[in-house]
C-alpha atoms as a PDB file:
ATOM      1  CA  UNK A   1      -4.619  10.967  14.185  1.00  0.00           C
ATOM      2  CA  UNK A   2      -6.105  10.890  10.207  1.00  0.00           C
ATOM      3  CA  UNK A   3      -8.275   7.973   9.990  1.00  0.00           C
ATOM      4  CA  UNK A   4      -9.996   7.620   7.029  1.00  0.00           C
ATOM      5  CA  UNK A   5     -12.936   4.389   6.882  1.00  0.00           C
ATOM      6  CA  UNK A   6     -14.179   3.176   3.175  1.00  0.00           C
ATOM      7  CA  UNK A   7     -13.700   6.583   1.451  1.00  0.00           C
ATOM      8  CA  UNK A   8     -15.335   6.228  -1.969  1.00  0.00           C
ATOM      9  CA  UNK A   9     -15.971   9.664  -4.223  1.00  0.00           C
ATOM     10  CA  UNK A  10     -17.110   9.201  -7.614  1.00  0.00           C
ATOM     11  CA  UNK A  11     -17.057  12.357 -10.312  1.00  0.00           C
ATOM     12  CA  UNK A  12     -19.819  11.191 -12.952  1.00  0.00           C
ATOM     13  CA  UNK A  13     -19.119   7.719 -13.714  1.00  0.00           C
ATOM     14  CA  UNK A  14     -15.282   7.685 -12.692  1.00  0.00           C
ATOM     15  CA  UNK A  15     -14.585   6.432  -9.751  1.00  0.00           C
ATOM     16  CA  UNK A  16     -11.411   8.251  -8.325  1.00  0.00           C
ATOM     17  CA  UNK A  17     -11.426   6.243  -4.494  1.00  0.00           C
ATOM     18  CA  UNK A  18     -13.007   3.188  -3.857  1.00  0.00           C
ATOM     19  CA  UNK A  19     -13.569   2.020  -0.702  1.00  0.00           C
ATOM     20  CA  UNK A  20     -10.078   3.699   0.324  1.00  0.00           C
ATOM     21  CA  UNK A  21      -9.036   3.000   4.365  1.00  0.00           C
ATOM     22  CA  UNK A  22      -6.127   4.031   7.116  1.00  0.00           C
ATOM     23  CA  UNK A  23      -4.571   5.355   9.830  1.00  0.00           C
ATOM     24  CA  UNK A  24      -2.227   8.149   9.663  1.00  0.00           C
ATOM     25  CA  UNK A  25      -0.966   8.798  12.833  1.00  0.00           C
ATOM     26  CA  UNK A  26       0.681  12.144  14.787  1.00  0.00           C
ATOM     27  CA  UNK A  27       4.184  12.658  14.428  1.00  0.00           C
ATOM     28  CA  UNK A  28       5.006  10.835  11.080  1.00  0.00           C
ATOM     29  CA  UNK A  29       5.592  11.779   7.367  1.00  0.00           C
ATOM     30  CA  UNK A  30       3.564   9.912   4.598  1.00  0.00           C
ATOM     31  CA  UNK A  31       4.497   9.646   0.978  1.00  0.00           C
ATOM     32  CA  UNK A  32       1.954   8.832  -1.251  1.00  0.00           C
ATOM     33  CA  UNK A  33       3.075   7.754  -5.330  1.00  0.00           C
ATOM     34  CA  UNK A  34       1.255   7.155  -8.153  1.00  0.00           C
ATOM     35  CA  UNK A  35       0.559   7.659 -11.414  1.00  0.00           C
ATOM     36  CA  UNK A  36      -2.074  10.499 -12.159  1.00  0.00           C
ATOM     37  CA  UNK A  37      -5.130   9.698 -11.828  1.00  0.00           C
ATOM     38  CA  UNK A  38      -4.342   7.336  -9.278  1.00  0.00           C
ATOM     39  CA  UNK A  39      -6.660   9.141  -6.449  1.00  0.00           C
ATOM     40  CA  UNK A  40      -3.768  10.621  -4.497  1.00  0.00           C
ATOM     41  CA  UNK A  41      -4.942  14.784  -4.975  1.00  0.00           C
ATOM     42  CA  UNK A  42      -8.605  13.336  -4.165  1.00  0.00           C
ATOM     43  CA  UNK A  43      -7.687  11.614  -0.847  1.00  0.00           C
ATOM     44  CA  UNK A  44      -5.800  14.853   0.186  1.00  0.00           C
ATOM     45  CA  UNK A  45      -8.259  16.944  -0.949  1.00  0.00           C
ATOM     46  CA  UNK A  46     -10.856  14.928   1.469  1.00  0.00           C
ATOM     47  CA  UNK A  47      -8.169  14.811   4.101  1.00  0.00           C
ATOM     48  CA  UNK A  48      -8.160  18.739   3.809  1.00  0.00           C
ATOM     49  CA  UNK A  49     -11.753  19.333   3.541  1.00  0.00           C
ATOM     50  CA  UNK A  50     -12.080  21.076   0.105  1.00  0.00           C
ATOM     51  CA  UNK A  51     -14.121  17.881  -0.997  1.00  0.00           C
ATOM     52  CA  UNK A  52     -16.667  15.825   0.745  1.00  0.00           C
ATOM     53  CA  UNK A  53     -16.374  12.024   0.510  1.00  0.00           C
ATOM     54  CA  UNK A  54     -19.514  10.306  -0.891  1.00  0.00           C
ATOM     55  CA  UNK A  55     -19.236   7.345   1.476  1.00  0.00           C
ATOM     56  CA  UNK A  56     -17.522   6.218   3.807  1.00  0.00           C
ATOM     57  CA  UNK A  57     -15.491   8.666   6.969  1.00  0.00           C
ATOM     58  CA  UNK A  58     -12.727  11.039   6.987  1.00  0.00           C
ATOM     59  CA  UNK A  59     -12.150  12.079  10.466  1.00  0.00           C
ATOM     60  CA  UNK A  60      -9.336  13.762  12.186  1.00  0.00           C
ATOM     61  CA  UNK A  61      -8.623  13.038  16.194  1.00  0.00           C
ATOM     62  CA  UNK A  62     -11.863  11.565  16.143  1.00  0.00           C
ATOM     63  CA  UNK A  63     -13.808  14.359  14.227  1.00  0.00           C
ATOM     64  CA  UNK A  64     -15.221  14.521  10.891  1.00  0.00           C
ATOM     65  CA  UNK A  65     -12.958  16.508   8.560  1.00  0.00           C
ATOM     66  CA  UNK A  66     -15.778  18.052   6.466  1.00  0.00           C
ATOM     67  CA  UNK A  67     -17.652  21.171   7.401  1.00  0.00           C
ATOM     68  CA  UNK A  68     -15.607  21.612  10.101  1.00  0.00           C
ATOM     69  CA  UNK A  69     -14.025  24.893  11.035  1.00  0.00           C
ATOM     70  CA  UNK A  70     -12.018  23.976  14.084  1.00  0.00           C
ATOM     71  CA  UNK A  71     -10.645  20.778  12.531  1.00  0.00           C
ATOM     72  CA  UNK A  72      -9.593  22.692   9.320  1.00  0.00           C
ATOM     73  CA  UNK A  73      -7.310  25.306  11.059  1.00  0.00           C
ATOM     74  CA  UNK A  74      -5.183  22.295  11.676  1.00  0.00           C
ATOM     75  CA  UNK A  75      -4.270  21.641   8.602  1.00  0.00           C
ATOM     76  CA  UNK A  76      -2.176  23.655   5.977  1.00  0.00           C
ATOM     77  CA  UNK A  77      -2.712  22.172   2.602  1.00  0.00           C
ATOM     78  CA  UNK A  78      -0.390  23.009  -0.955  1.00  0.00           C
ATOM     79  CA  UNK A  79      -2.442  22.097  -3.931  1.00  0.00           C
ATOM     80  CA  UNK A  80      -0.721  20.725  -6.616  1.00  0.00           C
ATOM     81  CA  UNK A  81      -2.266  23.717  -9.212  1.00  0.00           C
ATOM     82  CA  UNK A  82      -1.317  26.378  -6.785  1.00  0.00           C
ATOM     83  CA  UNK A  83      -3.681  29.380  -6.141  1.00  0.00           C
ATOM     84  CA  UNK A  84      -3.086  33.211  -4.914  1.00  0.00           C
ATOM     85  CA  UNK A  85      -5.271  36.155  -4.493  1.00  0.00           C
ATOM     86  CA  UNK A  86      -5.031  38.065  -7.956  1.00  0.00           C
ATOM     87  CA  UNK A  87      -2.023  40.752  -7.432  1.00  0.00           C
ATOM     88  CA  UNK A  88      -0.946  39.255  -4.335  1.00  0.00           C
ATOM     89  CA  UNK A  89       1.881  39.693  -2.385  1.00  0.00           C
ATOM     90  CA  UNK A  90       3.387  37.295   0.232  1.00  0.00           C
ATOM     91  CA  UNK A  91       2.217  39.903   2.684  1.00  0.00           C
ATOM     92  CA  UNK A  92      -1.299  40.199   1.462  1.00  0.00           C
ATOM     93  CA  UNK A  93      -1.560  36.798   1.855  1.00  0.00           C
ATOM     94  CA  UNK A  94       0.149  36.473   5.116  1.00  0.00           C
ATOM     95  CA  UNK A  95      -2.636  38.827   5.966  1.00  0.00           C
ATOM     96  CA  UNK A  96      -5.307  36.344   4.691  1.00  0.00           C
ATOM     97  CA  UNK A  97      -3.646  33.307   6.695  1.00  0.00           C
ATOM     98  CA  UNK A  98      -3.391  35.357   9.890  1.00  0.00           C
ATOM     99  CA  UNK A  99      -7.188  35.940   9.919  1.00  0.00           C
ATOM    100  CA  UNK A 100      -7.645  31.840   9.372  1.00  0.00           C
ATOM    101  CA  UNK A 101      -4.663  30.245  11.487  1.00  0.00           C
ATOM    102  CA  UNK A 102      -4.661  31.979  15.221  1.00  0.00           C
ATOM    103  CA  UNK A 103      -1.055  29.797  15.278  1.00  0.00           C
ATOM    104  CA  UNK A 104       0.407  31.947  12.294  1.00  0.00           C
ATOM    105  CA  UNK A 105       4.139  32.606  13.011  1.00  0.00           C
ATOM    106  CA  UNK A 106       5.076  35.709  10.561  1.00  0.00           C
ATOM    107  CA  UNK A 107       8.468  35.774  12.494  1.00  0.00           C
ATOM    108  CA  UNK A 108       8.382  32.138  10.870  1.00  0.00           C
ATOM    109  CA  UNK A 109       7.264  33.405   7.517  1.00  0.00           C
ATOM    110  CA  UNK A 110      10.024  35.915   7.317  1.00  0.00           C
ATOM    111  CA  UNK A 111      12.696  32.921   8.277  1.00  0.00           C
ATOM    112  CA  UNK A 112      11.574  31.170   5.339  1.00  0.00           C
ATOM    113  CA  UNK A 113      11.119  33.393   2.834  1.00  0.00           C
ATOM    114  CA  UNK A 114      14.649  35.455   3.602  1.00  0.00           C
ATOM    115  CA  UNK A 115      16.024  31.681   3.035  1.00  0.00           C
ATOM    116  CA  UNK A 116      14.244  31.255   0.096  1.00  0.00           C
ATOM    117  CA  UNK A 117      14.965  34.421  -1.135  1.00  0.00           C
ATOM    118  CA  UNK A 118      11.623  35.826  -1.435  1.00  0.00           C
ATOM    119  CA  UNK A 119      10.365  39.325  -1.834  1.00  0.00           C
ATOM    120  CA  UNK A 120       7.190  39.379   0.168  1.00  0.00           C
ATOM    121  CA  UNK A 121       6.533  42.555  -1.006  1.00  0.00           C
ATOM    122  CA  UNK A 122       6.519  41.603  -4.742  1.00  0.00           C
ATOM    123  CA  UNK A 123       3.695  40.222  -6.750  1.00  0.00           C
ATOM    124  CA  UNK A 124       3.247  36.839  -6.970  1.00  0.00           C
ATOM    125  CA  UNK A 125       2.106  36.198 -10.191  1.00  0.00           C
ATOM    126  CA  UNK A 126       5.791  37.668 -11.368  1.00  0.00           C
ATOM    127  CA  UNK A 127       7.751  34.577  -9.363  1.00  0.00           C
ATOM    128  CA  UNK A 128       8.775  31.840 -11.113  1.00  0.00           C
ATOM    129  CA  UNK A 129       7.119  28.670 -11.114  1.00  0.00           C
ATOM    130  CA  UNK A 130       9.570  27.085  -8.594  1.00  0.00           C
ATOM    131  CA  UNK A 131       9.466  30.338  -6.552  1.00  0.00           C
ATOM    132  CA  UNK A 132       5.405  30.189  -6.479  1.00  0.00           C
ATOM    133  CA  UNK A 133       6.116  26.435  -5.051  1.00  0.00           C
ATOM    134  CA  UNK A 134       8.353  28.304  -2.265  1.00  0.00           C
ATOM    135  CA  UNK A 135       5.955  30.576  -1.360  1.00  0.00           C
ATOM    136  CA  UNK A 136       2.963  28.460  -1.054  1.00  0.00           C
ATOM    137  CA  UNK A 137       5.498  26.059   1.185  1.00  0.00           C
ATOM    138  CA  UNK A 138       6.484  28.892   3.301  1.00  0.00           C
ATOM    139  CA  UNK A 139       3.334  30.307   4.068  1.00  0.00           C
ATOM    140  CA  UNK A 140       1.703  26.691   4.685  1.00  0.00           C
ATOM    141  CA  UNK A 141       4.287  26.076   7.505  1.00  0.00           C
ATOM    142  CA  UNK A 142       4.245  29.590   8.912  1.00  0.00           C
ATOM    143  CA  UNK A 143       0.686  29.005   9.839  1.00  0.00           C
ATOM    144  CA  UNK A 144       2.636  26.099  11.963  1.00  0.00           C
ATOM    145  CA  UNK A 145      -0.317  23.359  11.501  1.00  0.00           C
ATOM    146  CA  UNK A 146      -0.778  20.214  12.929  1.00  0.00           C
ATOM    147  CA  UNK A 147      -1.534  18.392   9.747  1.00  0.00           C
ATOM    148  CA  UNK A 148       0.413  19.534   6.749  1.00  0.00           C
ATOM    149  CA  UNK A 149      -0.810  18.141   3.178  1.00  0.00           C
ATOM    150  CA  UNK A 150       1.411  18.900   0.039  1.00  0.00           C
ATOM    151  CA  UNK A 151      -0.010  17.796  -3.489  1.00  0.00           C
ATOM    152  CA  UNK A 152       3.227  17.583  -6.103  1.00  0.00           C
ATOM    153  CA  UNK A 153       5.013  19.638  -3.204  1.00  0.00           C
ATOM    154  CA  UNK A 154       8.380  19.044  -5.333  1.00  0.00           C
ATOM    155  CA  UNK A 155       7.284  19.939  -8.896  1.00  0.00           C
ATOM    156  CA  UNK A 156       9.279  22.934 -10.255  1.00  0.00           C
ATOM    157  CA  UNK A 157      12.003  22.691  -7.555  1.00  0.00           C
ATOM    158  CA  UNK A 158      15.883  22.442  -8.476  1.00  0.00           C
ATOM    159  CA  UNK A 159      17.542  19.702  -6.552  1.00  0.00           C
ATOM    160  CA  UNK A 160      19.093  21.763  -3.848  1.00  0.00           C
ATOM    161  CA  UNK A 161      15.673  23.638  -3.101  1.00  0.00           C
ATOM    162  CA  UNK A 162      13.609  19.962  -3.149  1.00  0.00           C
ATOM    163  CA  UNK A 163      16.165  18.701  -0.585  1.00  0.00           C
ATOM    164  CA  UNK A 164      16.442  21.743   1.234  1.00  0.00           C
ATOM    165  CA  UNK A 165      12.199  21.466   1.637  1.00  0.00           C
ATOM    166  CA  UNK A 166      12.339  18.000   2.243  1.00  0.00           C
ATOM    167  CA  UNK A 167      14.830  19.323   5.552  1.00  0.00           C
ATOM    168  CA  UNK A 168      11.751  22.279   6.482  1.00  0.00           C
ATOM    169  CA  UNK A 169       9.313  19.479   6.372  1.00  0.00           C
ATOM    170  CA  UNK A 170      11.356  17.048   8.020  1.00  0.00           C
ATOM    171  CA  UNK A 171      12.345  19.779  11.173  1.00  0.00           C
ATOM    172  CA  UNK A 172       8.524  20.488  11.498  1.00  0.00           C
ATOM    173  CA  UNK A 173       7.525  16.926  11.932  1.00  0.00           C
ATOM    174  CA  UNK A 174      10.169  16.518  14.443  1.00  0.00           C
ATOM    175  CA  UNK A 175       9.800  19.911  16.742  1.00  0.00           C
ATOM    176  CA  UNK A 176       5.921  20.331  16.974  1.00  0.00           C
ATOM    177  CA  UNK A 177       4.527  16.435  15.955  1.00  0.00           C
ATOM    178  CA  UNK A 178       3.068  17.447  13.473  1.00  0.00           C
ATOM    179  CA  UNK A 179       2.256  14.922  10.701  1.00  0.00           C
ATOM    180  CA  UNK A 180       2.616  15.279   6.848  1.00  0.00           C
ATOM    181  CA  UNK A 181       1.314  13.611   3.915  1.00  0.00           C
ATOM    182  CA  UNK A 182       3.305  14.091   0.712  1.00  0.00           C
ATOM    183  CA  UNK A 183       2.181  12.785  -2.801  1.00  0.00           C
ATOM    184  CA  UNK A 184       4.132  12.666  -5.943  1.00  0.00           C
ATOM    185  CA  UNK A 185       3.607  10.873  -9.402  1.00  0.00           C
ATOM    186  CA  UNK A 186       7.158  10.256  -9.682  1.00  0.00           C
ATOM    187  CA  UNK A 187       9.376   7.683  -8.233  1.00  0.00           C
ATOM    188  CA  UNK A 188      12.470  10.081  -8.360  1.00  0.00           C
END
């Protein structure tokens, strides 16, 4: 369970969560809109542990979230700007996941991306934007997490693809509990 008590973070003298609390429990999808700036990537991004709250408590199954190795192999998170090693493949980076998730399923990984239509083998930085989205998606849930967090998860994906990850996100909520917290600036 995500439970998150008075989260306030500041950046200078802008205030992107104030005071910000709930309970997110096991098993369940959240969907979190707004319009940017609204605080959504920040409350994920504390969720996650990339950044540390400036008051208040982020705590997972009872844990704090930040500086905390065992708590952060639970979660999978898919930035909204997304980020791969320069010249990476799908397999270089299934290599990087596999050294950080003990749970990472690369029988999983090769489901997805022969689905997707993926050459792991094949730079990265050559996919297209939509394709980049893919990969990021189907690396996050090979590394089968208990906690998966996806910032703009939708941007850059046709119709049938959005629906079709929609499904993948859907199917590992349902078979492993798992819980997922989707955000999105638009009410499409």
């Amino acid at each position: 369970m995500i439970k998150a008590t008075n989260l306030t973070k500041k950046f200078d003298n802008f205030t992107a969560l104030e005071k910000i609390s709930c309970t997110i429990n096991d098993g369940c999808i959240y969907g979190m809109v707004g319009s940017n700036g609204a605080g959504k990537s920040t409350f994920i991004r504390i969720l996650a542990g990339v950044y540390r709250q400036d008051s208040g408590e982020a705590t997972i199954d009872g844990q704090p979230i930040w500086d905390n190795p065992d708590i952060k192999r639970r979660i999978a998170y898919v930035p909204d700007e997304l980020y791969f090693l320069p010249g990476a493949t799908i397999t270089r980076m299934a290599e990087l996941y596999r050294s950080v998730y003990g749970s990472f399923d690369k029988k999983r990984l090769d489901e997805l991306t022969g689905t997707f239509g993926l050459d792991q083998k094949k730079p990265i930085g050559t996919f297209s934007k939509g394709m980049k989205r893919q990969a990021a998606t189907a690396l996050a849930l090979a590394c089968r997490p208990d906690y998966i967090f996806f910032d703009e998860t939708f941007d850059g994906l046709d119709p049938v693809m959005r629906n079709y990850v929609k499904k993948l996100i859907c199917d590992d909520v349902i078979e492993r509990s798992a819980s997922a917290i989707i955000t999105s600036h638009s009410l499409r």
